[in-house]
Each structure stands twice: as C-alpha cells, then as structure tokens.
N, C-alpha and C. Protein backbone atom coordinates (compact mmCIF):
# COMPACT_ATOMS: atom_id res chain seq x y z
N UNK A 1 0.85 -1.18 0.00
CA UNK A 1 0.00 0.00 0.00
C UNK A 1 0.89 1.24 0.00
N UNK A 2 0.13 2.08 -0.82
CA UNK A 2 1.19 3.21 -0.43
C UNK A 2 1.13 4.04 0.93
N UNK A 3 2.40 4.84 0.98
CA UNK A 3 2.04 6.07 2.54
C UNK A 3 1.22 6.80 2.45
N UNK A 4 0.18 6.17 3.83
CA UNK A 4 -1.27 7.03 4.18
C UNK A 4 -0.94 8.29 4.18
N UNK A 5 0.31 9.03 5.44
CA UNK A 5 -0.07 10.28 5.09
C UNK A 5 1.24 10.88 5.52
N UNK A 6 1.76 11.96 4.63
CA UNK A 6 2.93 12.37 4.29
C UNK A 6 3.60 13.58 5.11
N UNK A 7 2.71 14.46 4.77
CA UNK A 7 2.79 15.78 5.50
C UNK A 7 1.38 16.31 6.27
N UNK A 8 1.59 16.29 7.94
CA UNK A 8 0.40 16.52 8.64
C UNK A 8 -0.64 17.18 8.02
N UNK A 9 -2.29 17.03 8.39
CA UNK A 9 -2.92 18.18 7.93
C UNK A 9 -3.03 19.07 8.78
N UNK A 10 -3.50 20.23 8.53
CA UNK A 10 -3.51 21.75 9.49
C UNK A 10 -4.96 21.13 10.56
N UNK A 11 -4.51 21.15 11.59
CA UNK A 11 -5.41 21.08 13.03
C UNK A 11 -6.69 20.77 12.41
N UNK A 12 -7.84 20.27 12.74
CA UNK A 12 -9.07 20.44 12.36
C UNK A 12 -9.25 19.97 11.19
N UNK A 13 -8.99 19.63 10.12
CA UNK A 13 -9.12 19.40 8.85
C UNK A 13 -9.57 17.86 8.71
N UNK A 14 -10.29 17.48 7.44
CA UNK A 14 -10.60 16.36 7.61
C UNK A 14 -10.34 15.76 6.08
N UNK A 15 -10.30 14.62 5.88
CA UNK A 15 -10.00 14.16 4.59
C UNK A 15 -10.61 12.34 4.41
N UNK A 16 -11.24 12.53 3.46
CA UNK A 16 -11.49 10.58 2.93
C UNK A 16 -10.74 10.72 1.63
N UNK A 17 -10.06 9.40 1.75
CA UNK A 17 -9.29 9.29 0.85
C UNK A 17 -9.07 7.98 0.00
N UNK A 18 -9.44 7.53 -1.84
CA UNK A 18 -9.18 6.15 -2.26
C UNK A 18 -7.44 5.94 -2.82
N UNK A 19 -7.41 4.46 -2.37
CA UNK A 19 -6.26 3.94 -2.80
C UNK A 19 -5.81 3.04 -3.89
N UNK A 20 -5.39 3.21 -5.34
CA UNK A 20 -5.37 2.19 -6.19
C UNK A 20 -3.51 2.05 -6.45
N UNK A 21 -3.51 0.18 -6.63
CA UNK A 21 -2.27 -0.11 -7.08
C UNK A 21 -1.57 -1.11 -6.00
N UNK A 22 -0.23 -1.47 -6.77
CA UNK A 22 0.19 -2.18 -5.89
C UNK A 22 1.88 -2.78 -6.84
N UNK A 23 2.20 -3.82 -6.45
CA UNK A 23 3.53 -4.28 -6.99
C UNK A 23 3.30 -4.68 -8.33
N UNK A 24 4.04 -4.71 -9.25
CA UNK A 24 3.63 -4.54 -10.57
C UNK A 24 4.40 -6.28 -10.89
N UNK A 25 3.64 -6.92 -12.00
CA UNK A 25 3.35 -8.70 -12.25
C UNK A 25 3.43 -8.52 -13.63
N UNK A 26 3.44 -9.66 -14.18
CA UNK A 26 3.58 -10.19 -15.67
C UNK A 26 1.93 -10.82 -15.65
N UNK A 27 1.55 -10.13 -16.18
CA UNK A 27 -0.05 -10.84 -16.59
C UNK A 27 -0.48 -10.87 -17.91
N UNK A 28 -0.62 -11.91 -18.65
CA UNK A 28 -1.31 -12.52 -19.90
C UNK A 28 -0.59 -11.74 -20.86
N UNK A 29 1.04 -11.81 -20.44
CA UNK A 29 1.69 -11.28 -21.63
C UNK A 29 2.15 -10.11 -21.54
N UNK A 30 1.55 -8.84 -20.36
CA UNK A 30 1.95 -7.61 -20.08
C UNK A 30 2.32 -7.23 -18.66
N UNK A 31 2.70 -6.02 -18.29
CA UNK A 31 2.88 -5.85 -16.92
C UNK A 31 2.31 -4.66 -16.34
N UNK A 32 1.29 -5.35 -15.54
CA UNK A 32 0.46 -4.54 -14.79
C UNK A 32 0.51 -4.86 -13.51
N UNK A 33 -0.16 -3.19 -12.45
CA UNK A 33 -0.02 -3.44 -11.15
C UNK A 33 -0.98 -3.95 -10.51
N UNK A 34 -0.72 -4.69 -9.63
CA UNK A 34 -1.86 -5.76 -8.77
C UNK A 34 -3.06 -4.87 -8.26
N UNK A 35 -4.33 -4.52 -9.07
CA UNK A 35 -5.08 -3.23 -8.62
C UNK A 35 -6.11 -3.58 -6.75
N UNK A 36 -5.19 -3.43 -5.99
CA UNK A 36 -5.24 -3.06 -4.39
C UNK A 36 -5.97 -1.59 -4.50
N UNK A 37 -7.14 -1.93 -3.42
CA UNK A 37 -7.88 -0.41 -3.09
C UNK A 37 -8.07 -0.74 -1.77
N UNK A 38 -7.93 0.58 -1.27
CA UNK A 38 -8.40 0.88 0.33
C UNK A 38 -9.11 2.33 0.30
N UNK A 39 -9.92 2.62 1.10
CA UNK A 39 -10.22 3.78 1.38
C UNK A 39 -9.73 4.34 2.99
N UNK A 40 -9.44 5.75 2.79
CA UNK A 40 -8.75 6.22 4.35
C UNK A 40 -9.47 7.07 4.88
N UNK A 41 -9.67 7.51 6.40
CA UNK A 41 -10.17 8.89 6.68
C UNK A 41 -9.03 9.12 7.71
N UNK A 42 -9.09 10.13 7.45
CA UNK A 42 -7.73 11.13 8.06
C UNK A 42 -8.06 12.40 8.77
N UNK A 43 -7.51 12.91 10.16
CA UNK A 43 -7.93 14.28 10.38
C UNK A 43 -6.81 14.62 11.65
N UNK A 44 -6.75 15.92 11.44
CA UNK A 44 -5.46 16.62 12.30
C UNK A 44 -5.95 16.61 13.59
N UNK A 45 -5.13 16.54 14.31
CA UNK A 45 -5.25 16.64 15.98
C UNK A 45 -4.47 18.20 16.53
N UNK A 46 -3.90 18.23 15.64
CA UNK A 46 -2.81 19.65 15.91
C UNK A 46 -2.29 19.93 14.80
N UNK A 47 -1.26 21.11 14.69
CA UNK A 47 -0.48 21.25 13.52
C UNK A 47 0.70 20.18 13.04
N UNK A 48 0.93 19.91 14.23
CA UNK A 48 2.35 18.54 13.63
C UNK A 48 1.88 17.16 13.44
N UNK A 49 0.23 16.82 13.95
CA UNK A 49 0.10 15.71 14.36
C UNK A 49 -1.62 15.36 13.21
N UNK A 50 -1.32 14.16 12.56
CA UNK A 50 -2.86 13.98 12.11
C UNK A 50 -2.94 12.00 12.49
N UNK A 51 -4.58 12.08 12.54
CA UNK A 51 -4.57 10.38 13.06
C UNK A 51 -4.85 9.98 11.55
N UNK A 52 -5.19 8.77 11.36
CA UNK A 52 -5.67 8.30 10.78
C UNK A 52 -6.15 6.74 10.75
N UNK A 53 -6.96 6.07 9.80
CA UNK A 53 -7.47 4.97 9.65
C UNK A 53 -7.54 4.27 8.21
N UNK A 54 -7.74 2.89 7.82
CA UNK A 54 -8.23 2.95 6.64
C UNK A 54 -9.23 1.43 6.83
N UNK A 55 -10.03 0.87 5.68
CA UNK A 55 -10.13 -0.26 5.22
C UNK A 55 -9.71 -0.75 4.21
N UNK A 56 -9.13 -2.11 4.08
CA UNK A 56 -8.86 -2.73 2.67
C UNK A 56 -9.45 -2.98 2.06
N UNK A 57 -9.99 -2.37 1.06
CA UNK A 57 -11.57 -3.12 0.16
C UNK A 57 -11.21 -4.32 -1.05
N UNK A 58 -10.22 -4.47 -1.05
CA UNK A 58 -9.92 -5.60 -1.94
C UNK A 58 -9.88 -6.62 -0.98
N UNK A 59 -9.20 -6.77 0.13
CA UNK A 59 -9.21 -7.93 1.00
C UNK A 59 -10.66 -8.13 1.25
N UNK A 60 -11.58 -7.40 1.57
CA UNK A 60 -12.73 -7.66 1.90
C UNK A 60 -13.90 -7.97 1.15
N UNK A 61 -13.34 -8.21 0.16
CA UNK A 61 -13.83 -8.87 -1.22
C UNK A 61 -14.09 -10.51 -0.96
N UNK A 62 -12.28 -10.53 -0.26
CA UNK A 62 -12.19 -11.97 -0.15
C UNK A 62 -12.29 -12.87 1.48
N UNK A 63 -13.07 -11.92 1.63
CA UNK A 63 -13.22 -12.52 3.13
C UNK A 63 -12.45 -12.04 4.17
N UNK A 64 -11.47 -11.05 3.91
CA UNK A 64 -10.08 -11.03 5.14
C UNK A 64 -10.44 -9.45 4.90
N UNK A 65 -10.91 -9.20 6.51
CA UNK A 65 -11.44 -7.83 7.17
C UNK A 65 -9.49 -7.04 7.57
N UNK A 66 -9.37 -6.40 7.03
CA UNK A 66 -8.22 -6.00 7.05
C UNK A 66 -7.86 -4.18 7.27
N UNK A 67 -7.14 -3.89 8.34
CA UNK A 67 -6.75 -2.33 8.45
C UNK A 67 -5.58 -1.52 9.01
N UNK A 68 -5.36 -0.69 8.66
CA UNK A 68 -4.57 0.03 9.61
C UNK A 68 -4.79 1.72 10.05
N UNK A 69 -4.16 1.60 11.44
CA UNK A 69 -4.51 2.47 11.98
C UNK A 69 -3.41 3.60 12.23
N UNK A 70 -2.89 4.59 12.43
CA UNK A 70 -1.86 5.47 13.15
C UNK A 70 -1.49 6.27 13.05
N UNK A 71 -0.40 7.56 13.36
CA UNK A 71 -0.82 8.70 13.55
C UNK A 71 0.33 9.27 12.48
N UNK A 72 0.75 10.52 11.69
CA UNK A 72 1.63 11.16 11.37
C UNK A 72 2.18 12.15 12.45
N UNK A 73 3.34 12.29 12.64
CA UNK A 73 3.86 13.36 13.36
C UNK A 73 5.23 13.85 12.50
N UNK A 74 4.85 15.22 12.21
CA UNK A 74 5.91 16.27 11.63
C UNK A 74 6.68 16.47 12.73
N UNK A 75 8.25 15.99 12.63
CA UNK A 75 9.08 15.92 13.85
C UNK A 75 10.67 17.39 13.40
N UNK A 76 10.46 18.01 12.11
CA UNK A 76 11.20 19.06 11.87
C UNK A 76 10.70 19.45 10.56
N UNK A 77 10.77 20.91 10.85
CA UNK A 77 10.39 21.27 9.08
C UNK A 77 11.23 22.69 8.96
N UNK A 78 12.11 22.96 8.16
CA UNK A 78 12.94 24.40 7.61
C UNK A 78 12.15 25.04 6.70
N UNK A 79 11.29 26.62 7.61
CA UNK A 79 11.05 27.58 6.61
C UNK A 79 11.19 27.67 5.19
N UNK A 80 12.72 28.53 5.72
CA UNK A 80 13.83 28.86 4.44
C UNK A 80 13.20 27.74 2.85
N UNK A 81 14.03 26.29 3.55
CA UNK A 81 14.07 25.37 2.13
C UNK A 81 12.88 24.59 2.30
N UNK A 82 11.66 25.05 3.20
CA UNK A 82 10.78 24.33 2.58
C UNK A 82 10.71 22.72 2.91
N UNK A 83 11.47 21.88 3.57
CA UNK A 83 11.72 21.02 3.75
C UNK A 83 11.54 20.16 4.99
N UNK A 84 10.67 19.30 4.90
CA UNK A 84 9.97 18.46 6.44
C UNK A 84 10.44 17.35 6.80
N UNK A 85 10.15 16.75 7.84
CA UNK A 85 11.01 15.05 8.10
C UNK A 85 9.30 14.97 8.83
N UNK A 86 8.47 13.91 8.17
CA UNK A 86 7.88 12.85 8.82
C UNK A 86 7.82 11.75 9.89
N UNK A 87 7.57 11.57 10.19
CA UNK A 87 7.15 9.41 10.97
C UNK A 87 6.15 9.29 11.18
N UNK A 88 5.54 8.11 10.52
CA UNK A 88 3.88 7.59 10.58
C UNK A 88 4.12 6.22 11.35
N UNK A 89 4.17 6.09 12.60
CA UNK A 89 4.07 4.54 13.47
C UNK A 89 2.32 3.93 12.85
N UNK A 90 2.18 2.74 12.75
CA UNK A 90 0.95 2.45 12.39
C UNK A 90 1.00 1.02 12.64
N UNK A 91 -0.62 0.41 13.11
CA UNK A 91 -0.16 -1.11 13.43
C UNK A 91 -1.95 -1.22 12.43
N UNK A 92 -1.07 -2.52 11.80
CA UNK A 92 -1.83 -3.01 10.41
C UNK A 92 -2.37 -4.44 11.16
N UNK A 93 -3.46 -4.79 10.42
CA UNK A 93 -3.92 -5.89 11.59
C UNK A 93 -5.33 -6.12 9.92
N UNK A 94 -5.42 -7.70 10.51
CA UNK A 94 -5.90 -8.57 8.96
C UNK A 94 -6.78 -9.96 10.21
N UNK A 95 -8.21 -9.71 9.67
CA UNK A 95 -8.66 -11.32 10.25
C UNK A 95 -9.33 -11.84 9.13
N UNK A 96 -9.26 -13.08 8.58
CA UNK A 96 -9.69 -13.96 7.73
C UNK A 96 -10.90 -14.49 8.70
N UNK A 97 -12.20 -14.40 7.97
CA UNK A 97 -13.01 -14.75 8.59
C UNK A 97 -13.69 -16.34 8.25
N UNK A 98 -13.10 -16.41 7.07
CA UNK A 98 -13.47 -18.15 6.59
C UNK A 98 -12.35 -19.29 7.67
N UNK A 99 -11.14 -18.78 8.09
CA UNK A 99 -10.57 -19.24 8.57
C UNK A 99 -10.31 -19.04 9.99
N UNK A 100 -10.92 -17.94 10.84
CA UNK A 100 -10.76 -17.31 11.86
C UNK A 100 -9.25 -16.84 12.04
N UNK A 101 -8.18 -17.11 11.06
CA UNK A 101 -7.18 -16.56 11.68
C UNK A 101 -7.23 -14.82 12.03
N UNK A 102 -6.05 -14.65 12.41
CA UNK A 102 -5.38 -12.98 12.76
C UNK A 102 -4.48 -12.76 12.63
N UNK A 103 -4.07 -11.62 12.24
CA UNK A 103 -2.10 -10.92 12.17
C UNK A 103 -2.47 -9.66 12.37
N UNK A 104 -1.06 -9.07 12.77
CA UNK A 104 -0.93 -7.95 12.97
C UNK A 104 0.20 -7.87 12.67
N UNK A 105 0.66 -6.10 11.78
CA UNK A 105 2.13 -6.04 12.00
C UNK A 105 2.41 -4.67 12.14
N UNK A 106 3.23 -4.24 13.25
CA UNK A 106 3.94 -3.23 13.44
C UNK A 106 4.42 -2.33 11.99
N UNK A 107 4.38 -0.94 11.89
CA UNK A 107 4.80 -0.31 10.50
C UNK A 107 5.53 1.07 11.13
N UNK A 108 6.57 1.55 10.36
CA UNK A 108 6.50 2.73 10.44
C UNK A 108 7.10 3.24 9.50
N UNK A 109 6.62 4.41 9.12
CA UNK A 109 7.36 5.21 7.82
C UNK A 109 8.22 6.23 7.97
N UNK A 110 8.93 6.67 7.66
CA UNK A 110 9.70 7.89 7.85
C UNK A 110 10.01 8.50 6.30
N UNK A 111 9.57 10.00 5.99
CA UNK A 111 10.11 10.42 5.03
C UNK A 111 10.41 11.91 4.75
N UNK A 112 10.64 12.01 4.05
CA UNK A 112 11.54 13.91 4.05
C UNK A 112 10.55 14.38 2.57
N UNK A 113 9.95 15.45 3.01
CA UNK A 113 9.33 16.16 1.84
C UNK A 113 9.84 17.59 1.64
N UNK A 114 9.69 17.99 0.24
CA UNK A 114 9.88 19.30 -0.33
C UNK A 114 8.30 19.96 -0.25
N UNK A 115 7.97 21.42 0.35
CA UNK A 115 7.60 21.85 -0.49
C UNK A 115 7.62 22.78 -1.69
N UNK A 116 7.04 22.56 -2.50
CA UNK A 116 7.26 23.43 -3.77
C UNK A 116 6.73 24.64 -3.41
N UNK A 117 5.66 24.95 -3.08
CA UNK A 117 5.26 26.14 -2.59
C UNK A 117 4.70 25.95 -0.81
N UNK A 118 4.78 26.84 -0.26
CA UNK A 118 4.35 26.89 1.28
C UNK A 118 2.88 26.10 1.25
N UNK A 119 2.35 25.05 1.82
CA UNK A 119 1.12 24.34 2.02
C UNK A 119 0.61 23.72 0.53
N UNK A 120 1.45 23.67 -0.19
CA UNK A 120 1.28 23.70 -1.61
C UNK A 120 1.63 22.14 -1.77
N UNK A 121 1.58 22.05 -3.15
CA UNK A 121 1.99 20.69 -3.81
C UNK A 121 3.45 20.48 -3.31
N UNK A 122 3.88 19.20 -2.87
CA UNK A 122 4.84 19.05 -2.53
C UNK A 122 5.09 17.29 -2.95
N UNK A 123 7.31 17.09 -3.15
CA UNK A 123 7.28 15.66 -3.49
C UNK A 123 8.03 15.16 -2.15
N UNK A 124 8.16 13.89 -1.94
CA UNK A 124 9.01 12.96 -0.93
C UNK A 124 9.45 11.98 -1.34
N UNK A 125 10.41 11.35 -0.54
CA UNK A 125 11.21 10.26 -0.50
C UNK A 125 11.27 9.66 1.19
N UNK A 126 11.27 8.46 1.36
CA UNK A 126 11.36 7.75 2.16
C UNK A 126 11.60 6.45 2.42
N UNK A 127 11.40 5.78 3.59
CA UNK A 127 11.37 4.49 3.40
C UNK A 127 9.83 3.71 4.84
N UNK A 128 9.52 3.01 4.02
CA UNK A 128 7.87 1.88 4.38
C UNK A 128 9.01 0.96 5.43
N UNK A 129 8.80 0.66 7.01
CA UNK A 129 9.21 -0.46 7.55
C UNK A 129 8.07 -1.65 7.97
N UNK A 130 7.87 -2.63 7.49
CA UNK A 130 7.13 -3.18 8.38
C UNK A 130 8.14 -4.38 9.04
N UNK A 131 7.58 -4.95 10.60
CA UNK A 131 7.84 -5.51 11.46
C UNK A 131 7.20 -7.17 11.91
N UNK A 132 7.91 -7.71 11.06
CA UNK A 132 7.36 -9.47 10.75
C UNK A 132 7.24 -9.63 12.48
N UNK A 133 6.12 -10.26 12.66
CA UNK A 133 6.32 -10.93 14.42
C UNK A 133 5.85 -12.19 14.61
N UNK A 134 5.43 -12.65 13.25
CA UNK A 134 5.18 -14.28 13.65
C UNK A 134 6.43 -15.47 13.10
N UNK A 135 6.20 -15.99 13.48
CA UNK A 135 7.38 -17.05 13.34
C UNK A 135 7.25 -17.84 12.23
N UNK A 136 5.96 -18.21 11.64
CA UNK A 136 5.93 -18.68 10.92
C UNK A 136 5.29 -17.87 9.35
N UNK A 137 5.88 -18.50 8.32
CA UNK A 137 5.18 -17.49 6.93
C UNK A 137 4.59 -18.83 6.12
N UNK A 138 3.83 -18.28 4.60
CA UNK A 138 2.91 -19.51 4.42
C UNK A 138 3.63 -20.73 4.19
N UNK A 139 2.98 -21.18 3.98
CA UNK A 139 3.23 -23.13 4.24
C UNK A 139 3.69 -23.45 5.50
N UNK A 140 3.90 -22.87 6.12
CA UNK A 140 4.35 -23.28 7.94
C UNK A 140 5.83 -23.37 7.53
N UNK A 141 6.70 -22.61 6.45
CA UNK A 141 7.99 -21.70 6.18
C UNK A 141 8.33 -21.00 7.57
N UNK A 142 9.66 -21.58 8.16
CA UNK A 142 10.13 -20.99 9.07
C UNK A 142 10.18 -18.96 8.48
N UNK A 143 10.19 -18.15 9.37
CA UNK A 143 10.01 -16.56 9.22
C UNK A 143 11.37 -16.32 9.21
N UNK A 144 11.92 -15.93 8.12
CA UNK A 144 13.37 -15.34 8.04
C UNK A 144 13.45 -14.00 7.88
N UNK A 145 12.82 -13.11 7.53
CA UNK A 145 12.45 -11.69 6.84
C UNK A 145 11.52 -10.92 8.43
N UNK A 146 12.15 -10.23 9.07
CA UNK A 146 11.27 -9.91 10.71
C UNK A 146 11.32 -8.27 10.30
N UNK A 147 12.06 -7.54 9.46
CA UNK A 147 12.32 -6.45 8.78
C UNK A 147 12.02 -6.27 7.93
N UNK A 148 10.83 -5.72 7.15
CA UNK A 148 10.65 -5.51 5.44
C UNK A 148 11.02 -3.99 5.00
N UNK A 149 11.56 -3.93 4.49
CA UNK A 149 12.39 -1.97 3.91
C UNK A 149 11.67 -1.95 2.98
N UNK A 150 11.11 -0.59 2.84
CA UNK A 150 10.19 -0.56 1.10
C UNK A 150 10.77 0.86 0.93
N UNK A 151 11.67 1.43 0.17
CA UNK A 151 12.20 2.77 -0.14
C UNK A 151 10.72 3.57 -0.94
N UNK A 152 10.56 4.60 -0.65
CA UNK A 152 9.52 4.79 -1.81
C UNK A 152 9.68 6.72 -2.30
N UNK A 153 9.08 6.98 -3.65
CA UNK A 153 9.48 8.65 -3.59
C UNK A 153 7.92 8.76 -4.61
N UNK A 154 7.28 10.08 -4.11
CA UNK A 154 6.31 9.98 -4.57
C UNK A 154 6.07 11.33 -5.07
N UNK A 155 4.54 11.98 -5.83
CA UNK A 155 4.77 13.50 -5.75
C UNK A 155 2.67 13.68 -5.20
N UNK A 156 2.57 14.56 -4.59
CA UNK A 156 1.02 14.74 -4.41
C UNK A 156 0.43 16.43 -4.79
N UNK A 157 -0.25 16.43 -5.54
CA UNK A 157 -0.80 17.57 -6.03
C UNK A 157 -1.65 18.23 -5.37
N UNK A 158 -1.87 19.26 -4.67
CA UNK A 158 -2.48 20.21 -3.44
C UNK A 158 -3.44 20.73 -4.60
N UNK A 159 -4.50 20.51 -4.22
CA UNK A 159 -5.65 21.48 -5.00
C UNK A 159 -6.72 21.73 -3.92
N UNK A 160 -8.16 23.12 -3.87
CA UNK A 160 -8.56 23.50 -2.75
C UNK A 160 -8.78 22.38 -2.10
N UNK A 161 -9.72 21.86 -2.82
CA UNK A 161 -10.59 20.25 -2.37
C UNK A 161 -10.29 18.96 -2.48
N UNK A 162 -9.36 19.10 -3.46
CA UNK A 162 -8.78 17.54 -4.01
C UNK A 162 -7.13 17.77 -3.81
N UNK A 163 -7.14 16.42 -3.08
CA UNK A 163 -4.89 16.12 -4.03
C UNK A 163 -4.84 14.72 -4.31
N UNK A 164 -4.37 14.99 -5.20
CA UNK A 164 -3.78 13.82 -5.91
C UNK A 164 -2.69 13.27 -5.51
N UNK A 165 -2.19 11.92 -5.73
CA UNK A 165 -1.07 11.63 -5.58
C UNK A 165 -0.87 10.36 -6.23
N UNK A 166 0.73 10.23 -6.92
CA UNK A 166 1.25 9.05 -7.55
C UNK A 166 2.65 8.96 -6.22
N UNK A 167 2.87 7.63 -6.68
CA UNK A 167 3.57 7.01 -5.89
C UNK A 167 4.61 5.99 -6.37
N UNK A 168 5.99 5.51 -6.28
CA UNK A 168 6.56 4.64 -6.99
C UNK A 168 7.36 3.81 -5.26
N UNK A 169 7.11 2.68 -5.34
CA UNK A 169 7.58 2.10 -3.90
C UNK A 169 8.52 0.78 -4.44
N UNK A 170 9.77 0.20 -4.29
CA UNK A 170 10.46 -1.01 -4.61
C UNK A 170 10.78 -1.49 -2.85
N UNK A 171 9.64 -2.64 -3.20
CA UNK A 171 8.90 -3.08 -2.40
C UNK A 171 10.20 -4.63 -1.92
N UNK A 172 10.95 -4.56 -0.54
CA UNK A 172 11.99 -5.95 -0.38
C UNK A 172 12.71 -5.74 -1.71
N UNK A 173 13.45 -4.81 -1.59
CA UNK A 173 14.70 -4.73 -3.18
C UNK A 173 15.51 -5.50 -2.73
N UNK A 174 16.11 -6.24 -1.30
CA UNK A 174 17.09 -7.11 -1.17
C UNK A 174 16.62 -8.55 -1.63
N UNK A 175 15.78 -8.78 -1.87
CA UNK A 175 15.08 -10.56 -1.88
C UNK A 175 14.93 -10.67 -2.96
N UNK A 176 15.26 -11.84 -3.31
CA UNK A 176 15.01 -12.37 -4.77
C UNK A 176 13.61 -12.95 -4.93
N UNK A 177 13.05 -12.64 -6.50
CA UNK A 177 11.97 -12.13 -6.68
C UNK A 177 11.65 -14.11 -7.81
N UNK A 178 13.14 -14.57 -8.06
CA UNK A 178 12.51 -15.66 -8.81
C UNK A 178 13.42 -16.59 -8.09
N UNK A 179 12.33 -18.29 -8.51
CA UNK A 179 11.35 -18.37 -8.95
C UNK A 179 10.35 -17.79 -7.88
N UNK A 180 9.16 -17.85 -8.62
CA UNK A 180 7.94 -17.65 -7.55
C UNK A 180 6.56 -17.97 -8.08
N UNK A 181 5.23 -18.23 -7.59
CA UNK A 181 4.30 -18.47 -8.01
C UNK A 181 3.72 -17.23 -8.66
N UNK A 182 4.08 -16.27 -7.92
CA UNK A 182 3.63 -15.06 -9.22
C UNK A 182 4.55 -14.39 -9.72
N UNK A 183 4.71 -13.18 -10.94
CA UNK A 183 5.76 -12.88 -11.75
C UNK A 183 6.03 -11.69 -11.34
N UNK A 184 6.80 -11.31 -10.31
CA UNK A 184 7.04 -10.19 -9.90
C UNK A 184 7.90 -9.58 -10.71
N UNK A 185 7.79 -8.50 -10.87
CA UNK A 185 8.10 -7.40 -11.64
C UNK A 185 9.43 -5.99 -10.82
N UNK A 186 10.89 -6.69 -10.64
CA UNK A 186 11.57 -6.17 -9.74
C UNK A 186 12.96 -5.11 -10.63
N UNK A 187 13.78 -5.23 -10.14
CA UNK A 187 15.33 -4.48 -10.65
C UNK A 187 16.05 -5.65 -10.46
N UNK A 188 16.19 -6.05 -11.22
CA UNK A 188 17.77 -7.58 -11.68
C UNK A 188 17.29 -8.74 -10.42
N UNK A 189 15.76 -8.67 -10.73
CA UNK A 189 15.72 -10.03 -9.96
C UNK A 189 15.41 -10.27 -8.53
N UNK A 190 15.12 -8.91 -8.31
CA UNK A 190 15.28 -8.31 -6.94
C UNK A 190 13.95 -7.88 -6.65
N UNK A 191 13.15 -7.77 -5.59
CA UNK A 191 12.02 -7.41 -5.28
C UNK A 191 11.14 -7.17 -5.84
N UNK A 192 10.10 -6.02 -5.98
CA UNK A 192 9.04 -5.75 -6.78
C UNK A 192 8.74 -4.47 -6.47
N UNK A 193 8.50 -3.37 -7.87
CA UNK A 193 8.53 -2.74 -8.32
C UNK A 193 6.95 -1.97 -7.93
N UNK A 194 6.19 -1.06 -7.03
CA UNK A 194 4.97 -1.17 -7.35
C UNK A 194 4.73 0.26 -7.57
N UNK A 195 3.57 0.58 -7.72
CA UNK A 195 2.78 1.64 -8.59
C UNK A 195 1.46 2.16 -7.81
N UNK A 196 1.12 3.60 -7.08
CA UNK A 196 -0.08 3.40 -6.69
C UNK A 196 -0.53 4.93 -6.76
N UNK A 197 -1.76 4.79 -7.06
CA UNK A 197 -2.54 6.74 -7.07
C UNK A 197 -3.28 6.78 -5.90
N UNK A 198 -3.62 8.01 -5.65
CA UNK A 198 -4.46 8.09 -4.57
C UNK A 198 -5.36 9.36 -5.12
N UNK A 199 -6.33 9.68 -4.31
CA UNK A 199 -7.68 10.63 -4.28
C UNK A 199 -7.82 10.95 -3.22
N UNK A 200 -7.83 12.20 -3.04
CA UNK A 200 -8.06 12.41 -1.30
C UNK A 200 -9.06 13.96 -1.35
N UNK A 201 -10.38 13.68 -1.00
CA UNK A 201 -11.37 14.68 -0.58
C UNK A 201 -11.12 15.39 0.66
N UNK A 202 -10.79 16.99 0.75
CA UNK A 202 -11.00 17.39 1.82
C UNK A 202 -11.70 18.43 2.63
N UNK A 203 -12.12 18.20 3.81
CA UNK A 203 -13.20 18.65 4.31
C UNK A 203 -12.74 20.05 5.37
C-alpha cells in the first residue's frame, strides 16, 4: 500500500481518501499493477500531528477484514528550504473470517518532503518499515524476513478540495523475486517494483 499520510494536515481538517495499485506482475503477456484499493479517513489533531485509519476493500472482497490504523507526526520542518522530516508509526492488523485466523504487524514510515510552494503541492522520499512478528510465513515456512524496507518517492498535487497523488515504492529490493508463483516485476531479480494513485477529498 502506499504512505497514508505524508505531511500533517492543518489542526481540524478532515479528509477521505481512495487507494489504487500495488507491486507490478507479468499478466497474460503484459505488466500490470496488482489493482489493491483501500479507502482512508484522516484528520489533524494539531499542527504537527494527524490520526488516521483505513479499510482494505480488496481484502474484503475476499473474506479477510483488514486495516490500519496510526498517527503522522511532523518531527522538523525548515522555513527557508521548505523542507519536512515525517514518521507515521501504524499497526496493520488482517482477520480472515473463513478461517478465523489474525495478524498484525507493526509499521512505520519515515520520510523527508519538499515543499514546492508553502502548504502547496509538494514531493518525498522515504522508506515503508514493516515488522514481521510471527514465526511462521505460508506453508508453515520458518520466518526469516522480521524487517521488510520498502524505499519509496512519490509527488502529491495540493488542489482547494482535491490532491492527488502518484507514488513509486520497490517493495523488499534485497530478496530475490525468482522463482515464484507469481511474476514479480523487480530491478535484476530483486524485489518488486509497485505503482499506486491516490484521491483524497478534503473537508
């Protein structure tokens, strides 16, 4: 998924927001991204600080009630150049209801944005952590991977009511990507490559 939310919103503000995209695959000959949607609602608590929430609506297609929850905090930002440092802590949590299982996993993001103009359209770079905590992965595969790094740089378009945003994330660039049951789409073999827009209404 891509990063819920980048640069705090101003105190009071409110926002719903859709999510399309995902790691990009070899399908029926071409390469397209795995189309993942979530919807978010988001709203400031202060000037440095906004909460947020989302649902997965593709998981919940398939039975697995899936979300995450957590907060952005703007921890430095320079006037002068315009320039912010993020961290979004967030704990992601998934129940399969055909199966009763549960997971949860620890996340946090950290990233550095420009703005182009003061409250304006602005781009970033960062990096997605999530925090493996079960021991076991599918097939009852001992858990070797307890660290996932996702580097990602994106740009989001500030308009009164609407922003937009594209996103480019290389999703585990250390892990090899073949063989595998699906055709991941990486850099020399290496992770996966993904792709995601967003829509964000604000109130």
């Amino acid at each position: 998924m891509p990063s819920r939310i980048v640069r705090p919103l101003d105190k009071g503000q409110k926002t719903i927001g859709a999510h399309l995209g995902g790691p990009l695959i070899g399908f029926a000959g071409t390469t397209i991204p795995i189309p993942f949607t979530s919807i978010i609602y988001a709203q400031g608590v202060s000037e440095k600080t906004t909460v947020f929430g989302s649902i997965h609506t593709t998981s919940l297609l398939f039975g697995v009630i899936q979300t995450d929850i957590g907060a952005c905090y703007n921890i430095y930002y320079n006037d002068s150049v315009r320039i912010g440092f993020s961290v979004t802590p967030a704990i992601n949590m998934a129940y399969d209801k055909w199966e009763g299982n549960f997971k949860l996993w620890p996340q946090v993001d950290v990233n550095m944005y420009w703005d182009i103009k003061p409250k304006k359209s602005f781009v970033y770079l960062g990096v997605d952590n999530w925090f493996e905590l079960s021991d076991k992965k599918a097939h009852d595969q001992d858990q070797t991977n307890r660290w996932i790094i996702n580097p990602q740089i994106g740009y989001t378009n500030v308009r009164k009511k609407w922003n937009h945003n594209i996103e480019i994330k290389y999703l585990v660039p250390y892990k090899d990507n073949e063989p595998g049951v699906v055709d991941y789409k990486g850099i020399n073999g290496k992770g996966a490559v993904g792709i995601y827009v967003s829509f964000t209404r604000k109130f």
